[in-house]
C-alpha atoms as a PDB file:
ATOM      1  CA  UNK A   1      -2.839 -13.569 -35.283  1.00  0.00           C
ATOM      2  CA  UNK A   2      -4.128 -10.219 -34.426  1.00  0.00           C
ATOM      3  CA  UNK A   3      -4.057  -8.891 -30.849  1.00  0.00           C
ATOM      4  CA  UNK A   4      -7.871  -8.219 -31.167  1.00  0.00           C
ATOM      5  CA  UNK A   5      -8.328 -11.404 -32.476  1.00  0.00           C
ATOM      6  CA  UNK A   6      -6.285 -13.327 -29.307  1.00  0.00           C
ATOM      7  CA  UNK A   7      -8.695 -11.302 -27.106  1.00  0.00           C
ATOM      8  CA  UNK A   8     -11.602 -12.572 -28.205  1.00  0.00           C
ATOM      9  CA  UNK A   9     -10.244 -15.972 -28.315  1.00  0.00           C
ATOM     10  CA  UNK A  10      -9.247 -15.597 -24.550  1.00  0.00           C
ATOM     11  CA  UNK A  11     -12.916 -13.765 -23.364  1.00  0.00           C
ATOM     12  CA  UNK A  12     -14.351 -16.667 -25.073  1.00  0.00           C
ATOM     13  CA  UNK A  13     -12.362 -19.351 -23.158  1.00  0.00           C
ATOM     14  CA  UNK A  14     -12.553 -17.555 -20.073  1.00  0.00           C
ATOM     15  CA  UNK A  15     -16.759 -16.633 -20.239  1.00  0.00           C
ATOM     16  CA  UNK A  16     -14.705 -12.832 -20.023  1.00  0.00           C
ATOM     17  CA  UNK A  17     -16.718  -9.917 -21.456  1.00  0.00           C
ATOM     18  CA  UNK A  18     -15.656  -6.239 -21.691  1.00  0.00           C
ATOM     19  CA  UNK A  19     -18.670  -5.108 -19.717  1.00  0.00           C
ATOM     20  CA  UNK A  20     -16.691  -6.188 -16.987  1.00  0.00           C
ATOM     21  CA  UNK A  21     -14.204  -3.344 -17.752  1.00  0.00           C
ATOM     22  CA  UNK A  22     -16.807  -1.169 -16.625  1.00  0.00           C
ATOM     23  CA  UNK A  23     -19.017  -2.505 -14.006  1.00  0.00           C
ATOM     24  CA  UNK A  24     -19.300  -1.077 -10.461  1.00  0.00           C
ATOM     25  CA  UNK A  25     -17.943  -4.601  -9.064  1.00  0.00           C
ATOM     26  CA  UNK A  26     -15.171  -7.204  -9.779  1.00  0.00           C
ATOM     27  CA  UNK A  27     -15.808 -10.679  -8.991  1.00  0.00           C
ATOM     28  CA  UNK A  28     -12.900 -12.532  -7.232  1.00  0.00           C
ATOM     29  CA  UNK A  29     -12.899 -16.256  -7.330  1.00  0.00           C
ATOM     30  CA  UNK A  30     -10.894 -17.748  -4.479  1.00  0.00           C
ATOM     31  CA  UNK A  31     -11.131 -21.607  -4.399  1.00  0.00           C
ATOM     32  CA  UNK A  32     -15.366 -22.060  -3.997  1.00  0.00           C
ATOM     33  CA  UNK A  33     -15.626 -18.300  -2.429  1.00  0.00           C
ATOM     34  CA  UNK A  34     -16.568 -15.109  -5.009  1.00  0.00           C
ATOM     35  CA  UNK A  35     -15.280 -11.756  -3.141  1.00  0.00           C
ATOM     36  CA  UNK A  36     -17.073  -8.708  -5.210  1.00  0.00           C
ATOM     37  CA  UNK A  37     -14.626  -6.100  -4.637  1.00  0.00           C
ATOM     38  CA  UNK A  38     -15.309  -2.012  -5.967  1.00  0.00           C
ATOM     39  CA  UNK A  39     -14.325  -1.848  -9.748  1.00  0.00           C
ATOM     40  CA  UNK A  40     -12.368   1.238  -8.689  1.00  0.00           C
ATOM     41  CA  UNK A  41     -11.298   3.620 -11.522  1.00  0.00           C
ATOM     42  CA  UNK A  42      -7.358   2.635 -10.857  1.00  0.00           C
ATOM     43  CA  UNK A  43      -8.449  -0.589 -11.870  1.00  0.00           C
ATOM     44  CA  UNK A  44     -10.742   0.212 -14.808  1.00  0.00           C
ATOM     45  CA  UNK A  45      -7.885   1.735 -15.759  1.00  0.00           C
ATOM     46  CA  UNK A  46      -5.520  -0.843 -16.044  1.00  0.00           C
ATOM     47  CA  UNK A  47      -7.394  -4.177 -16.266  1.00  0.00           C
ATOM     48  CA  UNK A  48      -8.038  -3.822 -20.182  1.00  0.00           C
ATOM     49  CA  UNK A  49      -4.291  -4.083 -20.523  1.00  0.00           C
ATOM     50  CA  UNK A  50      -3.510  -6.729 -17.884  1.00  0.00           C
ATOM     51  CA  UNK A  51      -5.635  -8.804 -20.186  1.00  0.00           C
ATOM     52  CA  UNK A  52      -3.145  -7.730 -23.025  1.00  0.00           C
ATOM     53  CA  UNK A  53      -0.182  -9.102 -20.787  1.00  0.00           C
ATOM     54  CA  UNK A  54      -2.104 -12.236 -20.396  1.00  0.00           C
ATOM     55  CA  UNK A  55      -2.329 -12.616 -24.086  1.00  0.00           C
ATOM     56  CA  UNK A  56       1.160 -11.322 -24.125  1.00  0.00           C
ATOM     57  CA  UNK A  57       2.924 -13.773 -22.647  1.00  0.00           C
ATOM     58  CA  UNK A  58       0.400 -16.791 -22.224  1.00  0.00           C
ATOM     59  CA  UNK A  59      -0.343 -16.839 -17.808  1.00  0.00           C
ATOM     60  CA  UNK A  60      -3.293 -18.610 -17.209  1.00  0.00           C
ATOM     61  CA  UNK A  61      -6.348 -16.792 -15.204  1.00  0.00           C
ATOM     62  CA  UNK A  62      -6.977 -19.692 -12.628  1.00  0.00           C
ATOM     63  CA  UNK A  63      -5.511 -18.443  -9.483  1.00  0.00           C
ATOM     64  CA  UNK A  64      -2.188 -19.550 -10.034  1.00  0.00           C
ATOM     65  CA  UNK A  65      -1.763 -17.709 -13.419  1.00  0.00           C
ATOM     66  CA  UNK A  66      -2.934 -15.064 -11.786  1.00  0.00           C
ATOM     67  CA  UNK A  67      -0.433 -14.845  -9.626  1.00  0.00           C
ATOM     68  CA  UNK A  68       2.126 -15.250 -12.305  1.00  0.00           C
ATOM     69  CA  UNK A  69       0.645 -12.714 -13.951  1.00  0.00           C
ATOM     70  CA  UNK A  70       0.973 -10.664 -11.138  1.00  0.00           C
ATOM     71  CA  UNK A  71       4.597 -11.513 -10.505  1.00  0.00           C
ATOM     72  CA  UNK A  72       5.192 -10.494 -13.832  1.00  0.00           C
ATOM     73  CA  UNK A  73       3.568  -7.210 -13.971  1.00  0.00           C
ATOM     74  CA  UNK A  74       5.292  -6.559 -10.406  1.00  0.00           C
ATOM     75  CA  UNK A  75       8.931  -6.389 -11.791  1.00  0.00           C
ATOM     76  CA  UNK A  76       8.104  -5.442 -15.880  1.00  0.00           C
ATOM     77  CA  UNK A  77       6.621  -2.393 -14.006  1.00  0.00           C
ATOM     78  CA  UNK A  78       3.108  -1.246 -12.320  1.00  0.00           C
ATOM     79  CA  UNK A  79       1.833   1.812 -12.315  1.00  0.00           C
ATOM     80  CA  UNK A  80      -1.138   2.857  -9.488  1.00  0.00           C
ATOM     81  CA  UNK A  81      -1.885   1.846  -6.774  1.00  0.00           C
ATOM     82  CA  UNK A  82      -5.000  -0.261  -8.222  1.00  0.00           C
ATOM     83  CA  UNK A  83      -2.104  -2.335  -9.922  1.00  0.00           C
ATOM     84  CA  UNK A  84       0.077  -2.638  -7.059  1.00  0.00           C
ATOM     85  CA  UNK A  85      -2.927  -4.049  -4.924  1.00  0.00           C
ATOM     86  CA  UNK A  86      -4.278  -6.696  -7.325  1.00  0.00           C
ATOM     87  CA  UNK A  87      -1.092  -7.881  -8.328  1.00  0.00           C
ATOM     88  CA  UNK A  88       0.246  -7.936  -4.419  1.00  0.00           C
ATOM     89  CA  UNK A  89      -2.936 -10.192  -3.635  1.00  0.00           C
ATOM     90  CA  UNK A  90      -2.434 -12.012  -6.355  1.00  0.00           C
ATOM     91  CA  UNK A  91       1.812 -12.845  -5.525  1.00  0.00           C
ATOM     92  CA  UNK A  92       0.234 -13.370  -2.446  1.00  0.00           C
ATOM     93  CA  UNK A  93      -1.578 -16.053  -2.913  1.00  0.00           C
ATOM     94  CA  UNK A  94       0.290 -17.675  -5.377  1.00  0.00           C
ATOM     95  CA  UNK A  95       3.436 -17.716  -2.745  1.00  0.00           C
ATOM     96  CA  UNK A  96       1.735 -20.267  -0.640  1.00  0.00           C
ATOM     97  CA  UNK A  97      -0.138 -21.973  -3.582  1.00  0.00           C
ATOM     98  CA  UNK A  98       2.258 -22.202  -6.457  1.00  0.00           C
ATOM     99  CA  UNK A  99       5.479 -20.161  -5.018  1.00  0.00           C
ATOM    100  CA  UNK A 100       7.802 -21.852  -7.161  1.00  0.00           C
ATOM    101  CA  UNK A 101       5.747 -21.008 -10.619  1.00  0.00           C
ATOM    102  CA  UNK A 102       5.236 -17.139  -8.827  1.00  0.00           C
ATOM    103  CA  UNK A 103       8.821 -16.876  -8.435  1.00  0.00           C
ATOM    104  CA  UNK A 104       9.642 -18.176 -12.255  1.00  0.00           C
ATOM    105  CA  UNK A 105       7.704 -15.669 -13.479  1.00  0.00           C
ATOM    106  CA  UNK A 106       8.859 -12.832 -10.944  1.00  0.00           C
ATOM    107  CA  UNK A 107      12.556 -14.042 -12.822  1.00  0.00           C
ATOM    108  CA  UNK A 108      11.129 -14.329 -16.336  1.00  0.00           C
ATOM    109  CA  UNK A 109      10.099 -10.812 -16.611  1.00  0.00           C
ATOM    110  CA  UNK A 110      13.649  -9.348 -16.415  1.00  0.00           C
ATOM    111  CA  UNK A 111      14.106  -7.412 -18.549  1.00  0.00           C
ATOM    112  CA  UNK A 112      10.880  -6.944 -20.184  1.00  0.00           C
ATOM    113  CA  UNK A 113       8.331  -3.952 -19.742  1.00  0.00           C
ATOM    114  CA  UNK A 114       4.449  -3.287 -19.327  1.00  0.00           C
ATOM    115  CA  UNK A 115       1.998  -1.643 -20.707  1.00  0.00           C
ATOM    116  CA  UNK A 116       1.525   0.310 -18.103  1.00  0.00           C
ATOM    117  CA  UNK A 117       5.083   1.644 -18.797  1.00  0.00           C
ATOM    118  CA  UNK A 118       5.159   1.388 -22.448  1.00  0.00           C
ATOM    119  CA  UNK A 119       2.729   3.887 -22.960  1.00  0.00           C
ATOM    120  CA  UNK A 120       1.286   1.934 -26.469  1.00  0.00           C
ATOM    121  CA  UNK A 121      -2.703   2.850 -26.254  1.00  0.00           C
ATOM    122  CA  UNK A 122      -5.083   0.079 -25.750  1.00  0.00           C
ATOM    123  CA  UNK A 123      -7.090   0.268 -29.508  1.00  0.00           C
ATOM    124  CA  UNK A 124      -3.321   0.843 -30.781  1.00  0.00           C
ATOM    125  CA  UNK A 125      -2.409  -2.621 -29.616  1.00  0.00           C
ATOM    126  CA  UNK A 126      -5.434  -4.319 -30.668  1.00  0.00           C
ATOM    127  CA  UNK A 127      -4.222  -3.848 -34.066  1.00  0.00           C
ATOM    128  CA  UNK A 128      -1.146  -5.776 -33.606  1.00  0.00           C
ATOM    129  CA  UNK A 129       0.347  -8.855 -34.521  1.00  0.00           C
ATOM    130  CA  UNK A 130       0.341 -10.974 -31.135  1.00  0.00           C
ATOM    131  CA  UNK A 131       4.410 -11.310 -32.056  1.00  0.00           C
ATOM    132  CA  UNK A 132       4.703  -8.138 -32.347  1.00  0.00           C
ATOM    133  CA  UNK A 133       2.891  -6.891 -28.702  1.00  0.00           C
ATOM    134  CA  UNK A 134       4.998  -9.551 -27.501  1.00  0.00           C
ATOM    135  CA  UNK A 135       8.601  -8.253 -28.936  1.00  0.00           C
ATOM    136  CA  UNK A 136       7.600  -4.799 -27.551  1.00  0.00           C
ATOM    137  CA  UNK A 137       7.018  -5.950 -24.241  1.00  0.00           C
ATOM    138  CA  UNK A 138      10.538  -7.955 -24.556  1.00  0.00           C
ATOM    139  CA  UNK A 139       8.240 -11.365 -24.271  1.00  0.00           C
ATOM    140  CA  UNK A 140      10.139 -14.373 -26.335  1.00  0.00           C
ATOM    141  CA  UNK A 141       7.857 -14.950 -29.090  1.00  0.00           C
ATOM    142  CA  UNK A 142       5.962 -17.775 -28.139  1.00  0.00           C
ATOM    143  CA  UNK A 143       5.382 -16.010 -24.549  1.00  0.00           C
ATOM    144  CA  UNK A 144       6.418 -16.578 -21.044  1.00  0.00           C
ATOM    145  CA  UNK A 145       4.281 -19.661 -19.644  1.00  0.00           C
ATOM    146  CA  UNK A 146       5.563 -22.600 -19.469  1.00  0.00           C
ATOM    147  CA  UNK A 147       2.221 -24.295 -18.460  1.00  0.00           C
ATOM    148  CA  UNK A 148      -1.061 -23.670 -19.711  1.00  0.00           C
END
């Protein structure tokens, strides 16, 4: 399957859109709370691929697979401080919800990279085979998660 085609899989599972890319505010859902948050451009610029890594190795986007998403992107290798803070608040939160599951995936990204770090454009990896994004990362080939 097609990275592009994964991605529009996922928005459609998740009620995602790319307009949110873009807009002026982020909606975070914390248990029955929404916290809008600024949509800074640190974030705008990495959120299209921290969807990628999502697809990339399977994390959910409830709050726990958030936070193993952040755990992941934490040691494979942020970049900005927009990445830093989301994925901080993310570990966070998944520490006291889910710490064993945060710390798995803190472990399971040994020894694989970002895309943050690996420089591969956005459009660029749209056009890949999902195995393939996933062997550049260093992601097994049937991802990371071991839960959906």
């Amino acid at each position: 399957m097609l990275v592009k085609d994964a991605l529009a899989r996922y928005f459609a599972i998740n009620g995602f859109t790319t307009e949110a890319y873009t807009a002026p505010t982020v909606e975070i859902p914390i248990g029955p709370l929404t916290i809008p948050l600024p949509n800074t451009a640190g974030r705008k610029k990495v959120v299209k691929l921290h969807d990628l890594h999502h697809l990339a190795t399977g994390y959910g986007t409830d709050l726990i697979g958030e936070a193993e998403i952040g755990a992941w992107e934490l040691r494979a290798g942020c970049v900005g401080l927009a990445a830093y803070v989301y994925n901080g608040m993310a570990v966070a939160m998944g520490l006291l919800l889910a710490p064993i599951r945060t710390l798995q995936a803190f472990r399971d990204a040994r020894g694989t990279t970002t895309l943050y770090r690996l420089g591969l454009d956005y459009d660029a990896a749209l056009t890949l085979e999902l195995t393939e994004l996933r062997a550049r990362l260093g992601v097994q080939p049937e991802g990371t998660a071991t839960r959906p």
